[in-house]
C-alpha atoms as a PDB file:
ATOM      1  CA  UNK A   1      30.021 -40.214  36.377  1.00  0.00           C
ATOM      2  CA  UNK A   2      30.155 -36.562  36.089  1.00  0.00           C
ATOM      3  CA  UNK A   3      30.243 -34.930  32.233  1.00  0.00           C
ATOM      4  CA  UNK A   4      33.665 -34.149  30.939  1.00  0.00           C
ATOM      5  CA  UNK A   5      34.844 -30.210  30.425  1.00  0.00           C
ATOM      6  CA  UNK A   6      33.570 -28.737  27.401  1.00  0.00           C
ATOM      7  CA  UNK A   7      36.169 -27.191  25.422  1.00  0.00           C
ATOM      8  CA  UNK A   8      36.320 -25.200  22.618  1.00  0.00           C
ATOM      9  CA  UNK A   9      39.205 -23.493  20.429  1.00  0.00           C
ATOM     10  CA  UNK A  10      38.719 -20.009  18.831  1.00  0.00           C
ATOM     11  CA  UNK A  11      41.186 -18.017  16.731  1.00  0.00           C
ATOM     12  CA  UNK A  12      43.052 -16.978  13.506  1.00  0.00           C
ATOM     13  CA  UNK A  13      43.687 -19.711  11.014  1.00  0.00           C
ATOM     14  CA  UNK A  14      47.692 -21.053  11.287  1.00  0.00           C
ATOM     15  CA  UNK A  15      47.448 -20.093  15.094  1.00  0.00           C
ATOM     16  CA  UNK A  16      47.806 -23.555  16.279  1.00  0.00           C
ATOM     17  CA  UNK A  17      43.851 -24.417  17.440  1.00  0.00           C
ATOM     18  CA  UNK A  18      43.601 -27.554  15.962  1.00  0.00           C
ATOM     19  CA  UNK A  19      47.558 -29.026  17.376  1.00  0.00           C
ATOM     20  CA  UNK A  20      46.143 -28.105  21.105  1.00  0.00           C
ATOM     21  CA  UNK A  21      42.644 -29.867  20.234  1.00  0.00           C
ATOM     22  CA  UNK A  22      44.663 -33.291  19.388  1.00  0.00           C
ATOM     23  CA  UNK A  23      47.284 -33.079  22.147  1.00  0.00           C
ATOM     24  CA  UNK A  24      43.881 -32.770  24.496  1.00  0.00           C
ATOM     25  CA  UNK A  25      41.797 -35.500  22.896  1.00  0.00           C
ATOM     26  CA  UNK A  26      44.943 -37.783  21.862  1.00  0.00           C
ATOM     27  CA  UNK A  27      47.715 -36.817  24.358  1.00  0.00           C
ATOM     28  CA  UNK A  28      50.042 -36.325  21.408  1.00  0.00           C
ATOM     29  CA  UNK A  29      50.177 -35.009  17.891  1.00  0.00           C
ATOM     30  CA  UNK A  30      50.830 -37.933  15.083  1.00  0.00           C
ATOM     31  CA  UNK A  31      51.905 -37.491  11.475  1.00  0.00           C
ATOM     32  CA  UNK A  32      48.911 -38.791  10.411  1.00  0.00           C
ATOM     33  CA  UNK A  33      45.661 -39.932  11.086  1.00  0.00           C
ATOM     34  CA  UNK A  34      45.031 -37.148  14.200  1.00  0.00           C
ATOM     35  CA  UNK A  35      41.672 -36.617  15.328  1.00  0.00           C
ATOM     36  CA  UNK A  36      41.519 -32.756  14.353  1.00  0.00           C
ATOM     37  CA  UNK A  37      43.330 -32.073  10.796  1.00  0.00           C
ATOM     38  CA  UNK A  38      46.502 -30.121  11.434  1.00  0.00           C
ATOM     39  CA  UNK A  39      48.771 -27.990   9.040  1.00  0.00           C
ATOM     40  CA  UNK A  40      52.342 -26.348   9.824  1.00  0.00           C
ATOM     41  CA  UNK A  41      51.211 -23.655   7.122  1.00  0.00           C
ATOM     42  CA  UNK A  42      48.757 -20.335   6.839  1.00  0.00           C
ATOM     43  CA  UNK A  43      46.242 -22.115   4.390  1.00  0.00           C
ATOM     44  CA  UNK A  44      43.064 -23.280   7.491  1.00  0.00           C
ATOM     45  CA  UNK A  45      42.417 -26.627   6.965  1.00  0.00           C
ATOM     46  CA  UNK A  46      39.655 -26.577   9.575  1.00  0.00           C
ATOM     47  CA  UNK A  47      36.591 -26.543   6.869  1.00  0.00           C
ATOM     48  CA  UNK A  48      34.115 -27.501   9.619  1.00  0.00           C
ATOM     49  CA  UNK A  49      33.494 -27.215  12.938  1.00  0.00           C
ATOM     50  CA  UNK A  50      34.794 -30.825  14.613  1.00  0.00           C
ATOM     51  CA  UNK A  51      33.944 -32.297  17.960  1.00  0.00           C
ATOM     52  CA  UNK A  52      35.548 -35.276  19.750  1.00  0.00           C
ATOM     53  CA  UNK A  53      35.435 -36.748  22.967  1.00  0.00           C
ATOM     54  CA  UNK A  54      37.538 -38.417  25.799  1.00  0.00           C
ATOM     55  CA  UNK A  55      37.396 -39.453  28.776  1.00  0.00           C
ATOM     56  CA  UNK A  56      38.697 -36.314  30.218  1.00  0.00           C
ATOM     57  CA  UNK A  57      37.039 -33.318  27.582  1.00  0.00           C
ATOM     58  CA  UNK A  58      34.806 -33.234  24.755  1.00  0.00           C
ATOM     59  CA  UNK A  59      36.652 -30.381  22.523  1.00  0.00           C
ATOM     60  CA  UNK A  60      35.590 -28.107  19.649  1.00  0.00           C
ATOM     61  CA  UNK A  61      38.082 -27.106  17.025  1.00  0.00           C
ATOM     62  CA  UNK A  62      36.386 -24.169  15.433  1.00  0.00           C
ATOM     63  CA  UNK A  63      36.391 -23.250  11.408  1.00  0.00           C
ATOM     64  CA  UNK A  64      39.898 -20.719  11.347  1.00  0.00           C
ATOM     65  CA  UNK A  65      39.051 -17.294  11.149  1.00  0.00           C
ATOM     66  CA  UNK A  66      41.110 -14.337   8.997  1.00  0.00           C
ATOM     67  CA  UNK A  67      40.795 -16.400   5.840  1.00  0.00           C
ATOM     68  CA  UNK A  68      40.128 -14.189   2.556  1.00  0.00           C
ATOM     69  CA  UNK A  69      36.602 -14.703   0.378  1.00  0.00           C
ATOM     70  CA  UNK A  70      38.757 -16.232  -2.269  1.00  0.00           C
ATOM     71  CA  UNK A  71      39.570 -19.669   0.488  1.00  0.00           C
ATOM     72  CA  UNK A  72      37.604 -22.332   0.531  1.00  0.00           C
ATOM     73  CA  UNK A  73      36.027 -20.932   3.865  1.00  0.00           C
ATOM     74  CA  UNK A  74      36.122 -16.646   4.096  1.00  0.00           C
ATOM     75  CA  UNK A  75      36.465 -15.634   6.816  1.00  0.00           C
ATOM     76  CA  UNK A  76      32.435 -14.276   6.891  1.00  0.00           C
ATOM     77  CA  UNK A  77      31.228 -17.609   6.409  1.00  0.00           C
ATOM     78  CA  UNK A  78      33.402 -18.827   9.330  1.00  0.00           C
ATOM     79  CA  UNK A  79      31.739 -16.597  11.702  1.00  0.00           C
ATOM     80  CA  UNK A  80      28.675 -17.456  10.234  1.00  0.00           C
ATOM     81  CA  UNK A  81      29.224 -21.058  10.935  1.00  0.00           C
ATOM     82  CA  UNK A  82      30.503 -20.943  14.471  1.00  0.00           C
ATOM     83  CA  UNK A  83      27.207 -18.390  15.018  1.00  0.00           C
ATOM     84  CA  UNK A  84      25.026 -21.065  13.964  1.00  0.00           C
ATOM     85  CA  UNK A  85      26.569 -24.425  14.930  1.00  0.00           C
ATOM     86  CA  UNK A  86      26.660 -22.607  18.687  1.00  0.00           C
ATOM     87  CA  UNK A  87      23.359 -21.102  18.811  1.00  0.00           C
ATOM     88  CA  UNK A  88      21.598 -24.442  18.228  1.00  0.00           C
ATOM     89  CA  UNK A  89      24.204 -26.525  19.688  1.00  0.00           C
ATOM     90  CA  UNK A  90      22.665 -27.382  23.712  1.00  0.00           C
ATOM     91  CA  UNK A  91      26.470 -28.788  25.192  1.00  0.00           C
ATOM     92  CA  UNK A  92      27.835 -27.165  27.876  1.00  0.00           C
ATOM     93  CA  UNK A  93      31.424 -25.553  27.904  1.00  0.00           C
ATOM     94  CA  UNK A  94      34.072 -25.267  31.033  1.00  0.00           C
ATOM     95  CA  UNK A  95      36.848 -23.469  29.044  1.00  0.00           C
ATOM     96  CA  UNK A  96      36.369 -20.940  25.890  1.00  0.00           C
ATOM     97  CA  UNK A  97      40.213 -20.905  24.465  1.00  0.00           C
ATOM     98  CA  UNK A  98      41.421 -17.635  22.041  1.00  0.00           C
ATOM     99  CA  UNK A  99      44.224 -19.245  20.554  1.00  0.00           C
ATOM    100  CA  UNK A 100      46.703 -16.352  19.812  1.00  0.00           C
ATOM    101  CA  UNK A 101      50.189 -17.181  18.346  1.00  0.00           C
ATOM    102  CA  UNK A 102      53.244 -15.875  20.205  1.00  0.00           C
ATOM    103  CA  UNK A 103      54.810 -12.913  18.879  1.00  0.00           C
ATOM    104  CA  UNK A 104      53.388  -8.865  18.606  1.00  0.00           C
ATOM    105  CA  UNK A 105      49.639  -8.803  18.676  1.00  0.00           C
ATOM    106  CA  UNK A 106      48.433  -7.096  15.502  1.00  0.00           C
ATOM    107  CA  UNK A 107      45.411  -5.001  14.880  1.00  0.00           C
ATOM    108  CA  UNK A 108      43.784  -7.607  13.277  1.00  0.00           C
ATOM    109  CA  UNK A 109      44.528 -10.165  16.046  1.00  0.00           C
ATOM    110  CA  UNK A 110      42.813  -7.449  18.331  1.00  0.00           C
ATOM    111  CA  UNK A 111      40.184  -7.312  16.050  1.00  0.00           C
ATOM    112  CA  UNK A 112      39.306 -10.847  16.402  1.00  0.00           C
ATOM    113  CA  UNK A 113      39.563 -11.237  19.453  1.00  0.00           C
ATOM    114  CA  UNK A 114      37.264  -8.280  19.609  1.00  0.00           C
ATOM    115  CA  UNK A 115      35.030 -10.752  17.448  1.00  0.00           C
ATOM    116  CA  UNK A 116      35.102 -13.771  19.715  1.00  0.00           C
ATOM    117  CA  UNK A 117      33.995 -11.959  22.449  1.00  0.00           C
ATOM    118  CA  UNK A 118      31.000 -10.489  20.915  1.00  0.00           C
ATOM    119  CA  UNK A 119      29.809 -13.953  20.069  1.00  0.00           C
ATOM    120  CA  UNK A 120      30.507 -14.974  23.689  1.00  0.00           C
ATOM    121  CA  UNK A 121      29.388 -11.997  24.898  1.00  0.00           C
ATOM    122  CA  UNK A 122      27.375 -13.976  27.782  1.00  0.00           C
ATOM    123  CA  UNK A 123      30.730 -16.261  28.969  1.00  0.00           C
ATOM    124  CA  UNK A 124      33.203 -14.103  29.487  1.00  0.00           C
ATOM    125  CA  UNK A 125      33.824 -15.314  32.467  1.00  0.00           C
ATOM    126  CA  UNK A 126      35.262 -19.068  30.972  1.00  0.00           C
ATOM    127  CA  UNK A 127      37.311 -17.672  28.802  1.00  0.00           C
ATOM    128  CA  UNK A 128      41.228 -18.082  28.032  1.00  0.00           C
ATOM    129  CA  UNK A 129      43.753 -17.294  26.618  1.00  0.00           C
ATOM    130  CA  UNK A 130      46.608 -19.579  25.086  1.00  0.00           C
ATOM    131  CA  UNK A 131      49.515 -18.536  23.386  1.00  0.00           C
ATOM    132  CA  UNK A 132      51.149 -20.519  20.747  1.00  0.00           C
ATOM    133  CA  UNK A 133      54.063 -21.870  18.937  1.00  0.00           C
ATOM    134  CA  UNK A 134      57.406 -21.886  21.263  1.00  0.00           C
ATOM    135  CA  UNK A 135      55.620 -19.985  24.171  1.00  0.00           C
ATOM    136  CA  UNK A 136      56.873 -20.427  27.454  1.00  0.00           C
ATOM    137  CA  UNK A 137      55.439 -19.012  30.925  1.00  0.00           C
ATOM    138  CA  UNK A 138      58.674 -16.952  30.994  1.00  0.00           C
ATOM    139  CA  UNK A 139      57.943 -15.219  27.933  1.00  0.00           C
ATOM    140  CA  UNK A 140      54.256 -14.821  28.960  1.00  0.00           C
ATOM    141  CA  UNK A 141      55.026 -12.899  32.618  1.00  0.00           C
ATOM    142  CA  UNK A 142      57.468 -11.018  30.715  1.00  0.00           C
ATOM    143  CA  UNK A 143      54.661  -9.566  28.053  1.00  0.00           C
ATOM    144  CA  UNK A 144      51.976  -9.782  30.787  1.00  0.00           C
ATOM    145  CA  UNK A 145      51.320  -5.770  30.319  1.00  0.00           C
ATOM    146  CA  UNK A 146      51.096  -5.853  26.645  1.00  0.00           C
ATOM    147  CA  UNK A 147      48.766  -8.859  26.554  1.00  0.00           C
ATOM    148  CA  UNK A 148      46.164  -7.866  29.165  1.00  0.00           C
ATOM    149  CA  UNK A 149      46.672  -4.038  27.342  1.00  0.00           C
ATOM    150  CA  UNK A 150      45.572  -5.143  24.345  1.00  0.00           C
ATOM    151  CA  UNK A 151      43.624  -8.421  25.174  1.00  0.00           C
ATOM    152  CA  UNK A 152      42.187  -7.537  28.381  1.00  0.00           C
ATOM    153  CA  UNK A 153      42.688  -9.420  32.166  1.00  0.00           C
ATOM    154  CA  UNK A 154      42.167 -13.053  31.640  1.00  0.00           C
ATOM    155  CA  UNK A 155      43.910 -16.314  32.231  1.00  0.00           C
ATOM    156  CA  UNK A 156      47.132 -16.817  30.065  1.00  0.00           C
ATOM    157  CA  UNK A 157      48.717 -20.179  29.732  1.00  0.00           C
ATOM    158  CA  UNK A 158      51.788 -20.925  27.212  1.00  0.00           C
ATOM    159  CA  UNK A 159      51.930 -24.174  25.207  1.00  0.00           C
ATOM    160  CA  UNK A 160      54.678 -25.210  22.805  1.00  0.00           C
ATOM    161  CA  UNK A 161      53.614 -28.345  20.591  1.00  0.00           C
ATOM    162  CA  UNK A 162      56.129 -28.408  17.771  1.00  0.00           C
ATOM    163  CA  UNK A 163      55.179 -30.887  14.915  1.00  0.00           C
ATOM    164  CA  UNK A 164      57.462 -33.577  13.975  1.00  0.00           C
ATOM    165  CA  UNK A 165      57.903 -34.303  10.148  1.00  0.00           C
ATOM    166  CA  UNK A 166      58.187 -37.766   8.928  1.00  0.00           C
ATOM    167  CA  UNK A 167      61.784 -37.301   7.897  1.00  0.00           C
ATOM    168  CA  UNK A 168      63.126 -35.561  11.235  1.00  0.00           C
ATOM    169  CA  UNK A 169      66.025 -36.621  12.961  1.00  0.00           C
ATOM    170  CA  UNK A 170      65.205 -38.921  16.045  1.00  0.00           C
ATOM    171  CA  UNK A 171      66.404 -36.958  18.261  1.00  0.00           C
ATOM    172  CA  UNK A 172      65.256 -34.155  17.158  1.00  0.00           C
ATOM    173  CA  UNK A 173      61.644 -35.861  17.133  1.00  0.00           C
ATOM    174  CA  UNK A 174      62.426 -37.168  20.467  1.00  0.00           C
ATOM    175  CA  UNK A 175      62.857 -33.547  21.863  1.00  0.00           C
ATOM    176  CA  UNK A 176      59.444 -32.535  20.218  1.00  0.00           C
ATOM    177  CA  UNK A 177      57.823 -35.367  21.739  1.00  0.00           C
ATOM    178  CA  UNK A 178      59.515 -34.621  24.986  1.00  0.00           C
ATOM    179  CA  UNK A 179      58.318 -30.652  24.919  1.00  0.00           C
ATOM    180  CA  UNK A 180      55.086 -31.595  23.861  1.00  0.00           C
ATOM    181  CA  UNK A 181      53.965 -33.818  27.205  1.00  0.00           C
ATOM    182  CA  UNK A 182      55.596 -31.649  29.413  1.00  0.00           C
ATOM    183  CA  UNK A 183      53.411 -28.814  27.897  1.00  0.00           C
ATOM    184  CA  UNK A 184      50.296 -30.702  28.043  1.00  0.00           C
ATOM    185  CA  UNK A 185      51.022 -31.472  31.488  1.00  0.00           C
ATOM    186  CA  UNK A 186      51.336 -27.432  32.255  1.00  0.00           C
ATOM    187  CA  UNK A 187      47.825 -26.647  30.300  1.00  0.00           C
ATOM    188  CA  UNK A 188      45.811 -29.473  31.974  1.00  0.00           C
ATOM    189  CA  UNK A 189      47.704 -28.513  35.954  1.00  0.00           C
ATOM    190  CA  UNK A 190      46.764 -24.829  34.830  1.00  0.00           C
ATOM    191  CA  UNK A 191      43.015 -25.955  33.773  1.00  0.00           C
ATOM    192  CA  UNK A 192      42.468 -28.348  36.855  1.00  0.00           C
ATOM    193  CA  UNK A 193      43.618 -24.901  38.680  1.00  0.00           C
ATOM    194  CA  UNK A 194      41.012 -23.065  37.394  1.00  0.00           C
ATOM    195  CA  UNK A 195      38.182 -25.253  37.758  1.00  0.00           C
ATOM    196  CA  UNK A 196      35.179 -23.270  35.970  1.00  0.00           C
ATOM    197  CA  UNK A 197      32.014 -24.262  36.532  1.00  0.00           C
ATOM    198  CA  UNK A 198      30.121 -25.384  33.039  1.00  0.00           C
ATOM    199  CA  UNK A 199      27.770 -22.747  31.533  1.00  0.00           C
ATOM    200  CA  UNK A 200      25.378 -23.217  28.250  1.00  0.00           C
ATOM    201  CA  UNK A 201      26.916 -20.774  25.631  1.00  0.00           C
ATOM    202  CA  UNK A 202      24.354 -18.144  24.569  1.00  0.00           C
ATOM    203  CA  UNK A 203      24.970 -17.412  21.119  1.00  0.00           C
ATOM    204  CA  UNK A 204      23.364 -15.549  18.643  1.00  0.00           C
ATOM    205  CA  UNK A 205      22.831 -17.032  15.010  1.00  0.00           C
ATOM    206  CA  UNK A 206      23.844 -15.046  12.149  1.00  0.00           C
ATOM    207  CA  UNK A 207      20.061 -14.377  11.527  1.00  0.00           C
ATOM    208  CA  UNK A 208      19.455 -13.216  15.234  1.00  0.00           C
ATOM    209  CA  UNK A 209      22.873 -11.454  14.518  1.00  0.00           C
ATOM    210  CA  UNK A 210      20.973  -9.686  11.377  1.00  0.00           C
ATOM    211  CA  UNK A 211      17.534  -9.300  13.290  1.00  0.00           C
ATOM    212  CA  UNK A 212      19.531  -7.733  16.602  1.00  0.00           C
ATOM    213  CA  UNK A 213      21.004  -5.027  14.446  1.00  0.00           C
ATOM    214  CA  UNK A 214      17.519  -4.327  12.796  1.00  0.00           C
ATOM    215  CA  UNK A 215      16.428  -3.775  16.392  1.00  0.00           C
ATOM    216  CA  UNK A 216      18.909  -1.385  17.226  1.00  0.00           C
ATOM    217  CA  UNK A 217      17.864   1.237  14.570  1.00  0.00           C
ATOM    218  CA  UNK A 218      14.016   0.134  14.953  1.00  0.00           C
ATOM    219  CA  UNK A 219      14.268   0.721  19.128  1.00  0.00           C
ATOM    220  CA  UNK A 220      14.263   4.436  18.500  1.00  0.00           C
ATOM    221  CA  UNK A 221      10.728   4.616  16.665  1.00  0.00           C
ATOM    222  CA  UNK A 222       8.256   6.080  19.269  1.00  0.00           C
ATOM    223  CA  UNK A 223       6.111   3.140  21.067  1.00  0.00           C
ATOM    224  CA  UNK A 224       6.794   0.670  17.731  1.00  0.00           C
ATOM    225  CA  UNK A 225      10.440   0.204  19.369  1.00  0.00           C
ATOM    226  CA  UNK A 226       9.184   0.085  22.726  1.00  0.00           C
ATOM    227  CA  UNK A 227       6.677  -2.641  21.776  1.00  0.00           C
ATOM    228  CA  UNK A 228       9.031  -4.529  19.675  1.00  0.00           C
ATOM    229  CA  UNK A 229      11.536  -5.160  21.694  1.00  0.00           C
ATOM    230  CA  UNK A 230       8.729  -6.540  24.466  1.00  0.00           C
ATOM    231  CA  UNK A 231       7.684  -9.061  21.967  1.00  0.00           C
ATOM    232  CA  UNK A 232      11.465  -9.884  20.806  1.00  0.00           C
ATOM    233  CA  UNK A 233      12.473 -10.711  24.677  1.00  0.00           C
ATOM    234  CA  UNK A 234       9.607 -13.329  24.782  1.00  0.00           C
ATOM    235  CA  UNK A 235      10.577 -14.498  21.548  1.00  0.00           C
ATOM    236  CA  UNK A 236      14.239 -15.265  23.182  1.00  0.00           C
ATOM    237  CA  UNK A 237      12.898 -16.754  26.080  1.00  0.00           C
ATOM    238  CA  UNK A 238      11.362 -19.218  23.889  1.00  0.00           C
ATOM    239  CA  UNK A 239      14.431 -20.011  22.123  1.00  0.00           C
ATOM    240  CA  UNK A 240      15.999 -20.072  25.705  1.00  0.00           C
ATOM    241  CA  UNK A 241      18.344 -17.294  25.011  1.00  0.00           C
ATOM    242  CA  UNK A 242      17.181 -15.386  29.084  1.00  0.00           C
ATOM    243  CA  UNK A 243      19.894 -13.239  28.488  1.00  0.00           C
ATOM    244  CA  UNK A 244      19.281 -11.712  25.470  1.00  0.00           C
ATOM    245  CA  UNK A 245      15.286 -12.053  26.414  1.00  0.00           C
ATOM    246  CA  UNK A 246      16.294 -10.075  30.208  1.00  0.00           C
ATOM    247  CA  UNK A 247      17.976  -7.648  27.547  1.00  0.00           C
ATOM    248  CA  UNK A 248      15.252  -6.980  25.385  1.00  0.00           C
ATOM    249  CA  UNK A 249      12.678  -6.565  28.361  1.00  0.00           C
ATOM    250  CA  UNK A 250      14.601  -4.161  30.329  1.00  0.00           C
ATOM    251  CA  UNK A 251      15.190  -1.912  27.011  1.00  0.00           C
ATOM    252  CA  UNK A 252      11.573  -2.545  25.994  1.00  0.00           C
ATOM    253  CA  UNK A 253      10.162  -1.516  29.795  1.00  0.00           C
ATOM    254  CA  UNK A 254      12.553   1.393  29.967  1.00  0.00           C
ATOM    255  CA  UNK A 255      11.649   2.856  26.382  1.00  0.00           C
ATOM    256  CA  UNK A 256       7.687   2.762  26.942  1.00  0.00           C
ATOM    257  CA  UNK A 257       8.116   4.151  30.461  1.00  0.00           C
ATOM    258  CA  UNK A 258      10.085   6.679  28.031  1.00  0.00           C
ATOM    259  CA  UNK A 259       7.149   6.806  25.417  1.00  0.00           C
ATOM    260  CA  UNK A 260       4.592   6.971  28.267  1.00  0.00           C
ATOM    261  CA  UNK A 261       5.901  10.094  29.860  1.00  0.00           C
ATOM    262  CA  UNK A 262       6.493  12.115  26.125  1.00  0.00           C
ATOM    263  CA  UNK A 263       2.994  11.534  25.556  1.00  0.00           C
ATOM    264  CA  UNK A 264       1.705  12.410  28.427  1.00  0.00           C
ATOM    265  CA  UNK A 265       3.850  15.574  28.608  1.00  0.00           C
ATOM    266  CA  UNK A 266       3.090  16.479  24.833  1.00  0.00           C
ATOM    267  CA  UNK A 267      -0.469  16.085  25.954  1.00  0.00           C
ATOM    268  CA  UNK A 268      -0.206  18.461  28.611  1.00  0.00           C
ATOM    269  CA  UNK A 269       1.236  20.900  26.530  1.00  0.00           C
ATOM    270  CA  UNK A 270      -0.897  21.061  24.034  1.00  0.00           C
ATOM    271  CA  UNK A 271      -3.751  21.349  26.734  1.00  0.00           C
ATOM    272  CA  UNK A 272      -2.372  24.413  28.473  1.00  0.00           C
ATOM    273  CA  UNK A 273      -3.229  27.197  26.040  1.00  0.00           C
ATOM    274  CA  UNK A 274      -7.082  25.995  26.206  1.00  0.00           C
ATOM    275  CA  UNK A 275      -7.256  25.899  29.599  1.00  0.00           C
ATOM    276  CA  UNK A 276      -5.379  29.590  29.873  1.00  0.00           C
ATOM    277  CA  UNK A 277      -8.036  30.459  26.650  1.00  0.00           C
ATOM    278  CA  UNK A 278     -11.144  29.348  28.359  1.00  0.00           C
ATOM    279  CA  UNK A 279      -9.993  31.654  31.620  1.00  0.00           C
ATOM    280  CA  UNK A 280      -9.662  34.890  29.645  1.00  0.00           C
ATOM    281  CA  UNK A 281     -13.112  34.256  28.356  1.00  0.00           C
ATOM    282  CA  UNK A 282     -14.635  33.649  31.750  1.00  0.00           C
ATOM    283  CA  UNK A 283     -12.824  36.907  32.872  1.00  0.00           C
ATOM    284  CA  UNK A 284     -14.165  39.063  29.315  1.00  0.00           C
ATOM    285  CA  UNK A 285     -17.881  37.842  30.137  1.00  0.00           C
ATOM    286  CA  UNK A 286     -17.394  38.561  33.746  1.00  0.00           C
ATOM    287  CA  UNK A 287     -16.988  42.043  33.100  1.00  0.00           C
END
């Protein structure tokens, strides 16, 4: 039996992450008792970052980012979290969802998603994107430009999974329901179009985070930088990061070749007025 899709779900708190994570793992969205906590307000109630699995996907609803220092989880220590859980974590992952909620995308929506992709700078290639909260495929080839403009060129696929309160009419709750499977159906058709291969996410802790922008400043110290970043890419390669080790070496090889030649020119340099020195005083004693 082959290993269900890895799944996980990025994006701003209120944006609708954890709503697609139960209609995956559940095939529906209950008032109570879901397997990832759901709100219909701003206030994340994603404190954690929360796995489950099925028969079809093992999905990760992700801590909600955009939340301010004075929530119970700023928005800092969500990226910390989702650093950390990821860069030890060994699953494998098929689709990397940014959740972004219909409507204008904002600088700070660009900003995060900006933010995602530098943690999954190495799977780029799994990612999409989903767009939220009444958003139909209509809407989505309509915007198409403005999207890949300010998102960049990636899959798009448009779910609607309204919430029904406990005290909603029946047939109102009855049309939810109704929109709800038939937009499941479209996301899993769209996913089982796709088909991407699994990959082991390569992320960066929020130490290595810390130690990688030490290395950028330290990088342009003569031979120390050079040498450095040698002994960093074997470090990476130990923590089986080959990406960030392949990195390290080819900056590291590239700056001593660098070093190699200033020295040897500097050397040469300061050799030439001897030489020129020594021939004058061949030339004085000649004559």
């Amino acid at each position: 039996m082959s290993e269900q899709p890895g799944i996980i779900l990025f994006g701003r708190t209120g944006y609708g992450k954890s709503s697609i994570a139960n209609m995956l793992v559940q095939g529906d969205i209950y008032q109570k008792k879901n397997a990832f906590t759901i709100s219909d307000n701003a206030k994340g109630e994603t404190l954690n970052i929360y796995t489950s699995y099925t028969e079809k996907y093992q999905v990760f609803d992700t801590v909600g980012l955009g939340e301010p220092p004075s929530h119970l989880v700023s928005h800092k220590e969500a990226v910390n979290k989702i650093r950390d859980y990821f860069s030890k974590c060994k699953v494998t992952l098929n689709y990397i969802f940014y959740v972004q909620k219909k409507g204008r995308i904002t600088d700070e929506d660009k900003k995060m998603f900006k933010l995602f992709k530098e943690i999954f700078e190495w799977a780029e290639k799994n990612i999409v994107i989903i767009i939220t909260y009444n958003s139909k495929p209509e809407w989505v080839e309509k915007n198409l430009e403005t999207i890949t403009e300010d998102l960049g060129k990636y899959p798009i696929i448009s779910v609607d999974f309204p919430f029904t309160d406990e005290d909603e009419d029946d047939i109102i709750a009855c049309s939810y329901s109704k929109k709800r499977a038939q937009s499941l159906q479209r996301l899993e058709e769209k996913l089982l179009e796709l088909r991407y291969k699994s990959i082991k996410p390569e992320v960066l802790s929020s130490t290595q985070m810390t130690e990688k922008n030490v290395s950028k400043v330290v990088r342009f110290v003569p031979v120390v930088g050079s040498v450095y970043q040698l002994i960093s890419s074997g470090v990476y390669y130990a923590l089986d990061k080959p990406n960030n080790a392949k990195e390290r070496l080819i900056d590291g090889a590239v700056s001593l070749a660098a070093d190699v030649i200033s020295i040897v020119t500097v050397g040469a340099s300061k050799s030439a007025p001897t030489v020129i020195f020594k021939e004058l005083l061949v030339k004085n004693h000649r004559k």
